[in-house]
N, C-alpha and C. Protein backbone atom coordinates (compact mmCIF):
# COMPACT_ATOMS: atom_id res chain seq x y z
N UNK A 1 26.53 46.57 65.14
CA UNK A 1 26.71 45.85 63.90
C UNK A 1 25.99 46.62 62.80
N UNK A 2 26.81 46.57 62.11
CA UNK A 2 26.12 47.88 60.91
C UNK A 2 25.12 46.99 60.06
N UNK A 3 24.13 47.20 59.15
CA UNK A 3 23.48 46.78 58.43
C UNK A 3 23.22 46.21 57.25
N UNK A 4 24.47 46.21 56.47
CA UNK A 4 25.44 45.74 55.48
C UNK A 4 25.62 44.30 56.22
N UNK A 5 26.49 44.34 57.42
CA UNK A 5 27.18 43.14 58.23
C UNK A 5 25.59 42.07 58.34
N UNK A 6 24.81 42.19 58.64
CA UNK A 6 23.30 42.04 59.33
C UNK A 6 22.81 41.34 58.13
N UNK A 7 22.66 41.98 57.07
CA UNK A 7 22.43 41.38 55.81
C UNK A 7 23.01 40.04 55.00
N UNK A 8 24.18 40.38 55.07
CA UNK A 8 25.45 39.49 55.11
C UNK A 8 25.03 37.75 55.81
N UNK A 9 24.93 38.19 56.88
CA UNK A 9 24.95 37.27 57.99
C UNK A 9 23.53 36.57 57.59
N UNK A 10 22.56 37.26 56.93
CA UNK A 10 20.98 36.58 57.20
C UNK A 10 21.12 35.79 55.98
N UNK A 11 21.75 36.31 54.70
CA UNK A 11 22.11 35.95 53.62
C UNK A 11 23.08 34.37 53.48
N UNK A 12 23.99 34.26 54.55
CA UNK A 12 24.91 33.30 54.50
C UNK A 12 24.88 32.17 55.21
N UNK A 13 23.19 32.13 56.20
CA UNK A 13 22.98 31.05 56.75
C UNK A 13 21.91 29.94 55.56
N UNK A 14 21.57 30.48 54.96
CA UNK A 14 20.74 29.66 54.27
C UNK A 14 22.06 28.47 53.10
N UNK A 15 23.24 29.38 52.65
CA UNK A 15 23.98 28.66 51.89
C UNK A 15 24.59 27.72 53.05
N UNK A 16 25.23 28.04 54.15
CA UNK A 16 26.04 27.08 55.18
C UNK A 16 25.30 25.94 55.39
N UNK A 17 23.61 26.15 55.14
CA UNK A 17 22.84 25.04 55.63
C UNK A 17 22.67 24.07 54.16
N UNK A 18 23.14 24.73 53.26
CA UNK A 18 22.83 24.11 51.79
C UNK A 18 24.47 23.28 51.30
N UNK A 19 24.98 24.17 51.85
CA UNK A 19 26.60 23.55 52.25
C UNK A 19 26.69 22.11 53.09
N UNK A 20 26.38 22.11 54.29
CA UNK A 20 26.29 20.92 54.98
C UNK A 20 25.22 19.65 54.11
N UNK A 21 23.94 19.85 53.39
CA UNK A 21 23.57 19.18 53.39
C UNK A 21 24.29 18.36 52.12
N UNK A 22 24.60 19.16 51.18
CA UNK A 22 25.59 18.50 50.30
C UNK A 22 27.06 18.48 50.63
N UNK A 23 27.25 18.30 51.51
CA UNK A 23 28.49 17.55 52.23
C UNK A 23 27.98 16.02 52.60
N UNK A 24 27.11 16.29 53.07
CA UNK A 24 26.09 14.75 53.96
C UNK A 24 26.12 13.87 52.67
N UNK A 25 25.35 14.95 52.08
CA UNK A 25 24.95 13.81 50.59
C UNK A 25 26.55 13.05 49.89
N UNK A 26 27.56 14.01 49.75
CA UNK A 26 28.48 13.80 49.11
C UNK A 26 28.96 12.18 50.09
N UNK A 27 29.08 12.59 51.34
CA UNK A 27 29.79 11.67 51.99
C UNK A 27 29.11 10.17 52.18
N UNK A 28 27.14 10.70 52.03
CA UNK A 28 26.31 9.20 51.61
C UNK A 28 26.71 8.55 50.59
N UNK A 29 27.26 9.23 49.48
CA UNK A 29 27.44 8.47 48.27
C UNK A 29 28.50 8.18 48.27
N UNK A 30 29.45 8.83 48.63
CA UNK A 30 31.01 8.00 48.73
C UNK A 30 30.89 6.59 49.67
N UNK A 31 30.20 6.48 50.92
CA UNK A 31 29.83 5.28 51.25
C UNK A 31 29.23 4.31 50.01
N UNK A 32 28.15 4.73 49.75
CA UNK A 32 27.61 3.25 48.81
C UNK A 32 28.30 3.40 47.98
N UNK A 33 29.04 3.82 47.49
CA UNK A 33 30.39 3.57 46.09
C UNK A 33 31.35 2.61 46.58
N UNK A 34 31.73 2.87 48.14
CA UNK A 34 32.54 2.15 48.76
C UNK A 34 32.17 0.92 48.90
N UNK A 35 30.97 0.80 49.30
CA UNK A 35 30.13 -0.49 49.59
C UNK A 35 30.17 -1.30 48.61
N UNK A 36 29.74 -0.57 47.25
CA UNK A 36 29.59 -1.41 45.83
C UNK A 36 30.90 -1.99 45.64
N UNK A 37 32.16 -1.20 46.05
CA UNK A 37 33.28 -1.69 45.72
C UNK A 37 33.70 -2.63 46.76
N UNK A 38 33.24 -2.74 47.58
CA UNK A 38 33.36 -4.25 48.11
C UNK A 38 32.72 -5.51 47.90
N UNK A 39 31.50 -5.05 47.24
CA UNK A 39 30.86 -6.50 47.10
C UNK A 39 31.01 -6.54 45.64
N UNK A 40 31.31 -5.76 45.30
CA UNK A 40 31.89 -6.03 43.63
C UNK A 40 33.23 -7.15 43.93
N UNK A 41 34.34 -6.85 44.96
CA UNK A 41 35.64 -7.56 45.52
C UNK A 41 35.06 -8.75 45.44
N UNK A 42 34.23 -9.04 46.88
CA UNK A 42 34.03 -10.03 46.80
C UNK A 42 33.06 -11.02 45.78
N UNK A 43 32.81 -10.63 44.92
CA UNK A 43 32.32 -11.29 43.79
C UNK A 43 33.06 -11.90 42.99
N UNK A 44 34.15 -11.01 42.36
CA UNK A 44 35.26 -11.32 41.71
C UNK A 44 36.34 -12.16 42.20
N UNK A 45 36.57 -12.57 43.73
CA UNK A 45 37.21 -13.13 44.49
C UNK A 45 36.57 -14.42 44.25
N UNK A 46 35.38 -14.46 44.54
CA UNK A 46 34.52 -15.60 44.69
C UNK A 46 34.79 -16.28 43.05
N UNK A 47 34.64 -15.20 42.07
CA UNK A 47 34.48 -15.87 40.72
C UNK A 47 35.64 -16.68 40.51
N UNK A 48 36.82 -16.23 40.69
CA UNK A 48 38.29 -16.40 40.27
C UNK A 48 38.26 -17.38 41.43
N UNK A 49 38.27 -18.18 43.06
CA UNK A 49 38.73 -18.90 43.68
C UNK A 49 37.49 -19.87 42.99
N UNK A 50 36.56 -20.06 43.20
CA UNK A 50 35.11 -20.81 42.52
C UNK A 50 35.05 -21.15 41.44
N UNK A 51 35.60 -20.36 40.47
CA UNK A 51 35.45 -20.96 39.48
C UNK A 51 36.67 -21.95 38.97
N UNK A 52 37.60 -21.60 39.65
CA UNK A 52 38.72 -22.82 39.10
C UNK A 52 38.46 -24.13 40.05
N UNK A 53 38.03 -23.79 41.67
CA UNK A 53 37.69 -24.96 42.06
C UNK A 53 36.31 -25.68 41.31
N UNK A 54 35.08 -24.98 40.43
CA UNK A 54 34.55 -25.46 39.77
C UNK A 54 35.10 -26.88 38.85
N UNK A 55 36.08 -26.16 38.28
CA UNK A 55 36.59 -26.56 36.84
C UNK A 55 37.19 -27.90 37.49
N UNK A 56 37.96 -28.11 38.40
CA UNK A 56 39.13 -28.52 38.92
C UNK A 56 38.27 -29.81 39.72
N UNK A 57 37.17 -29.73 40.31
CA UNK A 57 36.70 -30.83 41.48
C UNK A 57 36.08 -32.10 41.03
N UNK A 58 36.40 -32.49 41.68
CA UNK A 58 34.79 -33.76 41.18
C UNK A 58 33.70 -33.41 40.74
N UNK A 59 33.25 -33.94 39.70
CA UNK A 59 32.24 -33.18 39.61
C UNK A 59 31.29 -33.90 39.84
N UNK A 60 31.17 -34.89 40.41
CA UNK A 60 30.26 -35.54 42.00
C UNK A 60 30.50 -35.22 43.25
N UNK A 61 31.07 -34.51 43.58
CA UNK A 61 31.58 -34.13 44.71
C UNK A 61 31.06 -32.86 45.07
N UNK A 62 31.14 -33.13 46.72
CA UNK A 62 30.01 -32.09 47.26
C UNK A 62 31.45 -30.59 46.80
N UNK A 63 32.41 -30.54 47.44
CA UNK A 63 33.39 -28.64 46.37
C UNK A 63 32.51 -28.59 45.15
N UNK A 64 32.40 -29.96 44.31
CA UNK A 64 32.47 -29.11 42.97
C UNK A 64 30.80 -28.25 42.93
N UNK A 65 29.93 -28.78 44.16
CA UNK A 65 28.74 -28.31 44.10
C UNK A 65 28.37 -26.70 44.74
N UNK A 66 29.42 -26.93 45.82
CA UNK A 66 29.54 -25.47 46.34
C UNK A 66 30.46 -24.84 45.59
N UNK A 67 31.30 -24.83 45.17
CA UNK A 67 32.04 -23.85 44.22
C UNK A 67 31.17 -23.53 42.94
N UNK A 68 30.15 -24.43 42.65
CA UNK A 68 29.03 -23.92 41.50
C UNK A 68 28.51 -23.04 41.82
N UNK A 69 27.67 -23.22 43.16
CA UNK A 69 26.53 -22.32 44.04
C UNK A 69 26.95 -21.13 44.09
N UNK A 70 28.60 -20.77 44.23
CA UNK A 70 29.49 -20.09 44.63
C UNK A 70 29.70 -18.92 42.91
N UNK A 71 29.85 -19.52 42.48
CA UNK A 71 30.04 -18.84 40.78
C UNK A 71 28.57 -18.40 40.15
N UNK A 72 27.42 -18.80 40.59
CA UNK A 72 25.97 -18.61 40.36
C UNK A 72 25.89 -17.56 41.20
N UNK A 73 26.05 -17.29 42.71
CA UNK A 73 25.57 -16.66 43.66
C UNK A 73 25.81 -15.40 43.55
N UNK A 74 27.17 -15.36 42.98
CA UNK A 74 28.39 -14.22 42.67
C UNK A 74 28.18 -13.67 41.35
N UNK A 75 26.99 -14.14 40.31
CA UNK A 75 26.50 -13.87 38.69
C UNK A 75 25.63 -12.26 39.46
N UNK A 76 25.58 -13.10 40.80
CA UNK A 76 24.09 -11.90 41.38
C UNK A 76 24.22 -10.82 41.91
N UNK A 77 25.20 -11.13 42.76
CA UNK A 77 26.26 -9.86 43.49
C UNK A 77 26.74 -9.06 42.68
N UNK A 78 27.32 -9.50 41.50
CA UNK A 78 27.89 -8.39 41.03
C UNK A 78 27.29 -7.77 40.05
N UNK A 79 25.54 -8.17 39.73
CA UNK A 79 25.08 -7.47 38.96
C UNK A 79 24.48 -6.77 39.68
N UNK A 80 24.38 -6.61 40.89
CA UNK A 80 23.68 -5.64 42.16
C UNK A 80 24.72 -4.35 42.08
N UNK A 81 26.29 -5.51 42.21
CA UNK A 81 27.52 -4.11 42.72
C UNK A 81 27.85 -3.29 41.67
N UNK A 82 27.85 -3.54 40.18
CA UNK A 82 28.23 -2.76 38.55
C UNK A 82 27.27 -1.62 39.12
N UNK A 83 25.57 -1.96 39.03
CA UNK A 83 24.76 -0.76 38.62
C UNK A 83 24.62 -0.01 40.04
N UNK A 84 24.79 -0.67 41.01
CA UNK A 84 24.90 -0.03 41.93
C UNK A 84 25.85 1.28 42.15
N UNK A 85 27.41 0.40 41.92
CA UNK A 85 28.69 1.69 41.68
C UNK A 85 28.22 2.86 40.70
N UNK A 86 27.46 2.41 39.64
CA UNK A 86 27.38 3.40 38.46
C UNK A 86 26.26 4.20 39.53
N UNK A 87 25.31 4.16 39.63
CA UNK A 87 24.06 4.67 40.45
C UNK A 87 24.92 5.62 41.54
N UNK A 88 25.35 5.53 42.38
CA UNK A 88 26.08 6.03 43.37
C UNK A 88 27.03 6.82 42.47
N UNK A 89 27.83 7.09 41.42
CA UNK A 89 28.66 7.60 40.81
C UNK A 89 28.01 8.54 40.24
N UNK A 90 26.97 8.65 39.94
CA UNK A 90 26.06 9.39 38.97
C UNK A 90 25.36 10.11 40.32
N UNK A 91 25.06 10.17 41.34
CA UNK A 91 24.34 10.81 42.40
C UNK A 91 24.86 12.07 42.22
N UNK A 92 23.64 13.13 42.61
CA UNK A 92 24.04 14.40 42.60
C UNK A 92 23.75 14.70 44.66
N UNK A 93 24.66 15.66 44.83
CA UNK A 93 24.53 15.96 45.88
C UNK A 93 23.65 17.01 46.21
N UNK A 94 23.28 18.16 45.14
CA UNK A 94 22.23 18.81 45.46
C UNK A 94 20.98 18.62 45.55
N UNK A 95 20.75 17.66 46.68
CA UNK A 95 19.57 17.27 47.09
C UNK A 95 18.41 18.69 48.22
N UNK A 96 17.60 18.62 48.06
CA UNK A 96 16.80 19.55 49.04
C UNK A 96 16.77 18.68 50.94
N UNK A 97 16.56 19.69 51.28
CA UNK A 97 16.50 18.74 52.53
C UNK A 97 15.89 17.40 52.79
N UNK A 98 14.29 17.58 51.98
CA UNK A 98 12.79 16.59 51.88
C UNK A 98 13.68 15.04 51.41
N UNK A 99 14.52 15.91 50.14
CA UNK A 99 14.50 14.93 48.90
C UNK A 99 16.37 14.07 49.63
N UNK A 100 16.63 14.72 50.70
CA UNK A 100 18.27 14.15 51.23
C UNK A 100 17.46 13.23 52.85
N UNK A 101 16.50 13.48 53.05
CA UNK A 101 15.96 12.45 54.62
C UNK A 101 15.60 11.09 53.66
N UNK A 102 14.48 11.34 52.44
CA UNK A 102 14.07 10.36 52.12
C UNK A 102 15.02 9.40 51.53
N UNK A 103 15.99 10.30 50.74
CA UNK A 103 16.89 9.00 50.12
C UNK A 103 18.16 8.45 51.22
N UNK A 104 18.02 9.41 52.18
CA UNK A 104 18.40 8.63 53.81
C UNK A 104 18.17 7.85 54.39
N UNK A 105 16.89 7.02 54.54
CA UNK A 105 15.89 6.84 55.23
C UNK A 105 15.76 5.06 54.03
N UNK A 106 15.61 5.43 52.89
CA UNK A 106 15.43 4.50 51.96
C UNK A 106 16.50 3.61 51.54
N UNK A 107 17.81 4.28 51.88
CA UNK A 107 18.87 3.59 51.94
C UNK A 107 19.25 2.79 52.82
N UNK A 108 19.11 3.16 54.18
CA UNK A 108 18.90 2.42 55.74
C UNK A 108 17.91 1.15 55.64
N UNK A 109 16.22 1.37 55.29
CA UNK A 109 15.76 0.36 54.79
C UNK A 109 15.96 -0.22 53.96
N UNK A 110 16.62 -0.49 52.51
CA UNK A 110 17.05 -1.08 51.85
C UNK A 110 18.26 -2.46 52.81
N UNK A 111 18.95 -1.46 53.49
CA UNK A 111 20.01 -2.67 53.81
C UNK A 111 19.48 -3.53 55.03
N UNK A 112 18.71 -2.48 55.91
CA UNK A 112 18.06 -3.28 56.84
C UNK A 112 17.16 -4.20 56.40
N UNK A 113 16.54 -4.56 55.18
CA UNK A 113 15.68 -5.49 54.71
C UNK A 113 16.76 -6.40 54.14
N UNK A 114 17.45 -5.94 53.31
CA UNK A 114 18.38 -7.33 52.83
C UNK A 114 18.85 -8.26 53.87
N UNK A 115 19.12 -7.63 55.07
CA UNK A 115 19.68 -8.17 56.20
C UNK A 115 18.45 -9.84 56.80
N UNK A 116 17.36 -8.81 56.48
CA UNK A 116 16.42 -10.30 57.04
C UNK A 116 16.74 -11.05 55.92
N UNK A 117 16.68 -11.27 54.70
CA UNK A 117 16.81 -12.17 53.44
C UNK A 117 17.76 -12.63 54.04
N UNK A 118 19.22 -12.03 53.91
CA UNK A 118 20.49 -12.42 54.11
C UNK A 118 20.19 -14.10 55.61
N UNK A 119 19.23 -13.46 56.43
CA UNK A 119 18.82 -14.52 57.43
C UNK A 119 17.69 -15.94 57.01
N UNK A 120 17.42 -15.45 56.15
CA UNK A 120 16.59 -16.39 55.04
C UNK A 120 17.60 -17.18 54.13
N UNK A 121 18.77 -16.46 53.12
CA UNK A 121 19.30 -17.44 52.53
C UNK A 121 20.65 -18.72 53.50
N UNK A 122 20.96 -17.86 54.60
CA UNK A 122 21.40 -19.27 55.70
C UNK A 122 20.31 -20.34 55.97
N UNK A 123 19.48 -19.52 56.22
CA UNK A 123 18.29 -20.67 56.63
C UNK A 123 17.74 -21.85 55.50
N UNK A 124 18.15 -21.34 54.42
CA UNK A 124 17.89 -22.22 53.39
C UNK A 124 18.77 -22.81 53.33
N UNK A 125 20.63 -22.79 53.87
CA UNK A 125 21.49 -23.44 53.37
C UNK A 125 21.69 -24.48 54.84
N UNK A 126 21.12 -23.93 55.86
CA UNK A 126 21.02 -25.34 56.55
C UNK A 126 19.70 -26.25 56.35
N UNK A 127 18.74 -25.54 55.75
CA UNK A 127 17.76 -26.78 55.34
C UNK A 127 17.92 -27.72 54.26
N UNK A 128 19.16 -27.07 53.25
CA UNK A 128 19.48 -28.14 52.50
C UNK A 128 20.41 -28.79 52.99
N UNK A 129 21.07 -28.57 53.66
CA UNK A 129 22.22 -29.57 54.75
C UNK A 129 21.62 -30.57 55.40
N UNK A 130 20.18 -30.13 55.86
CA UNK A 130 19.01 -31.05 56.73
C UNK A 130 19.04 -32.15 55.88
N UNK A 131 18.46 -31.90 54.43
CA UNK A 131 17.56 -32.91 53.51
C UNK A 131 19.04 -33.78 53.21
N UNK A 132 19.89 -33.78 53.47
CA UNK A 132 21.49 -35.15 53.49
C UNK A 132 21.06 -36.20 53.74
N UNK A 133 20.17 -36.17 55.19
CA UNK A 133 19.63 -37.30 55.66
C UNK A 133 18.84 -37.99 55.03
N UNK A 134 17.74 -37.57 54.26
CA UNK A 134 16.60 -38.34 54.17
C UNK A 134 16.78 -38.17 51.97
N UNK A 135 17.97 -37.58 51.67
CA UNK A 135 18.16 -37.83 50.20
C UNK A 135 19.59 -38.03 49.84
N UNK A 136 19.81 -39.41 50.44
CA UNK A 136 21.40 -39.68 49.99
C UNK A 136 22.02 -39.64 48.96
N UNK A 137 21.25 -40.12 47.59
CA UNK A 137 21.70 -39.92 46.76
C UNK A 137 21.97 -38.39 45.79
N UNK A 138 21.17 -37.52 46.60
CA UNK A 138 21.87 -35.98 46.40
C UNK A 138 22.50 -35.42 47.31
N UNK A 139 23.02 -36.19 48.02
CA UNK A 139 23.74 -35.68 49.48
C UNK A 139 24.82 -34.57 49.21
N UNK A 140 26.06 -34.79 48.34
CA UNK A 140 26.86 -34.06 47.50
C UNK A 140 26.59 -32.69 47.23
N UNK A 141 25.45 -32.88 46.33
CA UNK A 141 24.70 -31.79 45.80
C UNK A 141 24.22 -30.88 46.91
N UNK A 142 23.41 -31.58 47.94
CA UNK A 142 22.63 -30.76 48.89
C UNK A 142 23.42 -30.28 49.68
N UNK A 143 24.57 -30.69 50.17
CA UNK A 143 25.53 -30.48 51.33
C UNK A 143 26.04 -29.50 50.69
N UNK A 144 26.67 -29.64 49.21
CA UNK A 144 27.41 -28.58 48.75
C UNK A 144 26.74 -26.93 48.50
N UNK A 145 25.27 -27.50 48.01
CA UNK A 145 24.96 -26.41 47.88
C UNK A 145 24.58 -25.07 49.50
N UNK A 146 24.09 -25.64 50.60
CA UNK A 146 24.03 -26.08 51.25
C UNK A 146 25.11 -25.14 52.77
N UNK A 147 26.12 -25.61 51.86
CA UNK A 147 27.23 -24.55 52.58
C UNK A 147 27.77 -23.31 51.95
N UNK A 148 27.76 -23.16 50.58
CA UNK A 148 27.78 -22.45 49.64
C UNK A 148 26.68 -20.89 49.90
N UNK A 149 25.41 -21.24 50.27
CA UNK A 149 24.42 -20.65 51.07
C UNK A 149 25.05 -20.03 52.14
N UNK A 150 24.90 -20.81 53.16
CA UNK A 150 25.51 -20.33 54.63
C UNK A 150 26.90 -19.57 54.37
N UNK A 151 27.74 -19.57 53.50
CA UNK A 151 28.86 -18.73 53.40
C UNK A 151 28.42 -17.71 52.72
N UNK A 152 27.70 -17.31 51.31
CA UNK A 152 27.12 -16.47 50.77
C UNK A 152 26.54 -15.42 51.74
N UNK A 153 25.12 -16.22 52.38
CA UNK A 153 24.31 -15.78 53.40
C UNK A 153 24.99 -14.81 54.46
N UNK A 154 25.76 -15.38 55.29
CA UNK A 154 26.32 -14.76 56.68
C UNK A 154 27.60 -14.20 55.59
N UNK A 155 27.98 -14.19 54.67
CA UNK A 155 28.47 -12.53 54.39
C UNK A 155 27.99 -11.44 54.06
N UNK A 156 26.84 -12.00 53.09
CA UNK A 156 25.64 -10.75 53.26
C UNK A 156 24.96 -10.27 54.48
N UNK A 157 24.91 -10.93 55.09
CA UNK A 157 24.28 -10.20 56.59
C UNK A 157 25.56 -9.29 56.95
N UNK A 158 26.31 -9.78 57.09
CA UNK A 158 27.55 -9.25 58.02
C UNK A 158 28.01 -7.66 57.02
N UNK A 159 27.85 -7.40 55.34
CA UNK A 159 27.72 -6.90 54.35
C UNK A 159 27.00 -5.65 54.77
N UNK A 160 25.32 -6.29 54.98
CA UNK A 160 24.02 -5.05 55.03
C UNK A 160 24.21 -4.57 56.05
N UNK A 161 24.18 -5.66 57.12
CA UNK A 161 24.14 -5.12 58.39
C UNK A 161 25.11 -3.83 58.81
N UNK A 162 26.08 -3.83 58.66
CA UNK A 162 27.77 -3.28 58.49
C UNK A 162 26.65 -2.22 57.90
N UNK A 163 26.66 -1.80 56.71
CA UNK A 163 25.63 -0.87 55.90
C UNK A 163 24.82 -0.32 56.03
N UNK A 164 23.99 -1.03 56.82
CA UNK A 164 23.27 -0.02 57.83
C UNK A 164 23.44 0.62 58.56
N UNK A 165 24.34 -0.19 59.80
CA UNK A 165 24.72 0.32 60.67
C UNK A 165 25.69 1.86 60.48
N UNK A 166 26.57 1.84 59.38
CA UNK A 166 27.33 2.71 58.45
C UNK A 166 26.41 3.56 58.78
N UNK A 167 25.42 3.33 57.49
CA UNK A 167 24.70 4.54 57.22
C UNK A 167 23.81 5.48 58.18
N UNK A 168 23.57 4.54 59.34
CA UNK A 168 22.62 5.40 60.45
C UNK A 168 23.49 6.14 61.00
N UNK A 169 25.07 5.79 61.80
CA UNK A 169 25.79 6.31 62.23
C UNK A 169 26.13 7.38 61.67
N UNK A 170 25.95 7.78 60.31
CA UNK A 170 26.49 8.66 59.41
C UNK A 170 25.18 9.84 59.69
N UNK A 171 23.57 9.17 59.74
CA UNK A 171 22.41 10.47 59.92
C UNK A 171 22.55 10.65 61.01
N UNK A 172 22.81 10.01 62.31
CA UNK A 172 22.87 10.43 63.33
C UNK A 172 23.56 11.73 63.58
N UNK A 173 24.96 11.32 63.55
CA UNK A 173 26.28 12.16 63.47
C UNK A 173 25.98 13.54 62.80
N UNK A 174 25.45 13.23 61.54
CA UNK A 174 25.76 14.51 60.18
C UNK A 174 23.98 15.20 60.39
N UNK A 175 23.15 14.49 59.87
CA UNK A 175 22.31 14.80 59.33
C UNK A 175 20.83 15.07 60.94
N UNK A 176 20.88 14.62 61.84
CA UNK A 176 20.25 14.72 62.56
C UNK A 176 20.49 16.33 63.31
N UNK A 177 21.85 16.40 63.50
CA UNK A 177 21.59 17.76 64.36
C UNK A 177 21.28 19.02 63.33
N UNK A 178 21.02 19.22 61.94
CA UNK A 178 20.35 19.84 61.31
C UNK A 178 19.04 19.62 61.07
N UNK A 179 18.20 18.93 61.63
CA UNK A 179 16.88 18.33 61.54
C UNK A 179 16.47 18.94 62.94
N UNK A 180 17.52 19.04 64.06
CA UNK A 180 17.02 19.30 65.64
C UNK A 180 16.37 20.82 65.24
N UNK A 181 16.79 21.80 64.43
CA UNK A 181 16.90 23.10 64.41
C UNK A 181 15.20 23.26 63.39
N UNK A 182 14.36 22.20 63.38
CA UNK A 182 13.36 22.90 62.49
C UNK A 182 12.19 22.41 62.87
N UNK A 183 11.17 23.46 62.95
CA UNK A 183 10.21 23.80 63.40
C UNK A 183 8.75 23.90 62.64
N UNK A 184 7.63 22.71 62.89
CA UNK A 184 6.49 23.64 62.19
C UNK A 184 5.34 24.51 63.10
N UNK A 185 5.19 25.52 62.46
CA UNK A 185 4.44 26.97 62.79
C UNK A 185 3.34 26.90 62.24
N UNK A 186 2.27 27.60 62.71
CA UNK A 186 1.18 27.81 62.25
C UNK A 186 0.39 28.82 62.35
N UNK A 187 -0.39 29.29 61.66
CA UNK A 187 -0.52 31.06 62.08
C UNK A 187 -2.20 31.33 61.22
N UNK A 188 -2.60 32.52 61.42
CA UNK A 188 -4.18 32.67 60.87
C UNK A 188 -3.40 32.69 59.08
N UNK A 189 -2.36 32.91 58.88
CA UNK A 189 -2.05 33.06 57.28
C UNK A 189 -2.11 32.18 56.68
N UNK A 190 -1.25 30.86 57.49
CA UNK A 190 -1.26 29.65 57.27
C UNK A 190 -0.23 28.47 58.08
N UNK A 191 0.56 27.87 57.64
CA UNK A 191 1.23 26.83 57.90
C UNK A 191 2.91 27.29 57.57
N UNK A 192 3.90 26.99 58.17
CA UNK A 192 5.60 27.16 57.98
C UNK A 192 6.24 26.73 58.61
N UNK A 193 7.23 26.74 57.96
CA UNK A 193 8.39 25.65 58.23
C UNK A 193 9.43 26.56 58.84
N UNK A 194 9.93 26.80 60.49
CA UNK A 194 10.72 27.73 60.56
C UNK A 194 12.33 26.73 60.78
N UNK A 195 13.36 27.32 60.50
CA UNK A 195 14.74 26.46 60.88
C UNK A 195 15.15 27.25 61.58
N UNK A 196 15.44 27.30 62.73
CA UNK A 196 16.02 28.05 63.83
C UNK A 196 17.76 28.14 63.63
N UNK A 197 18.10 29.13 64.09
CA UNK A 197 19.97 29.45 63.59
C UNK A 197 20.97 28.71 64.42
């Protein structure tokens, strides 16, 4: 192999590895764009079926209370899913390796934490289902709100969770077997980071 070729070759592993990682990145952010554009859906779904059953129900009646909960809940979602889509749209993919684990890593926890909330706001919508019993005269209210929760709730779980799960499958797959290849060294000079070929 001539020495030209040799050069070549030592030269073109550092871009292939700068190549893959902004592929990873590209394909992280096309996920949460995707993501935003679903819970943006279902926001707007929620607004448009919710809000006419708003308009439309008793308005003593336990619908007209969950279709409220339902048009409030969905004020929230979709101010998460707008800046979110924009955030993810605006991502650059030339991330460094350091700066593509952490916003890896922070994205995974992000959804894996919403996921416990997401188990918190069911839990609140059967404890207001509980209090029916012992506050009849907001029974309506509590029931409605109540289930409104528990439907909100267990789609957000089902939402993050999904999202996480997404996103780990995605470092596993992509981003882990470029992480297998690197090495720290240490020497009387000092300290280094070697990436093996």
């Amino acid at each position: 192999m001539s020495l030209r070729l040799i050069i070549l070759f030592l030269l073109s592993v550092p871009f292939a590895r700068a190549q893959q990682l902004s592929e990873f990145n590209a394909q992280r952010i096309q996920t949460d764009q995707n993501l935003m554009l679903g819970l943006g859906s279902w926001a707007t779904a929620n607004f448009v079926v919710s809000g006419i059953g708003w308009a439309t129900t008793n308005p003593e009646g336990e619908a007209h209370y969950f279709h409220q909960m339902n048009v409030m809940w969905n004020t929230v979602n979709l101010g998460l899913a707008i800046p979110g889509y924009i955030k993810a749209k605006k991502a650059s993919t030339a991330l460094s390796l350091g700066e593509t684990v952490k916003s890896q890593y922070e994205t995974e926890k992000i959804f894996l934490f919403n996921t416990g909330l997401d188990i918190g706001y069911m839990a609140g919508g059967l404890l207001l289902r509980s209090e029916t019993k012992s506050n009849l005269s907001k029974e309506a209210m509590y029931r409605g709100y109540g289930n409104s929760l528990l439907l909100q709730g267990g789609f957000l779980f089902v939402f993050d969770l999904t999202a996480c799960i997404i996103h780990s499958r995605h470092r596993t797959k992509k981003l882990n077997p470029l992480l297998e290849g690197i090495s720290l060294s240490s020497s009387a000079s000092g300290v280094g980071l070697k990436w093996e070929l």
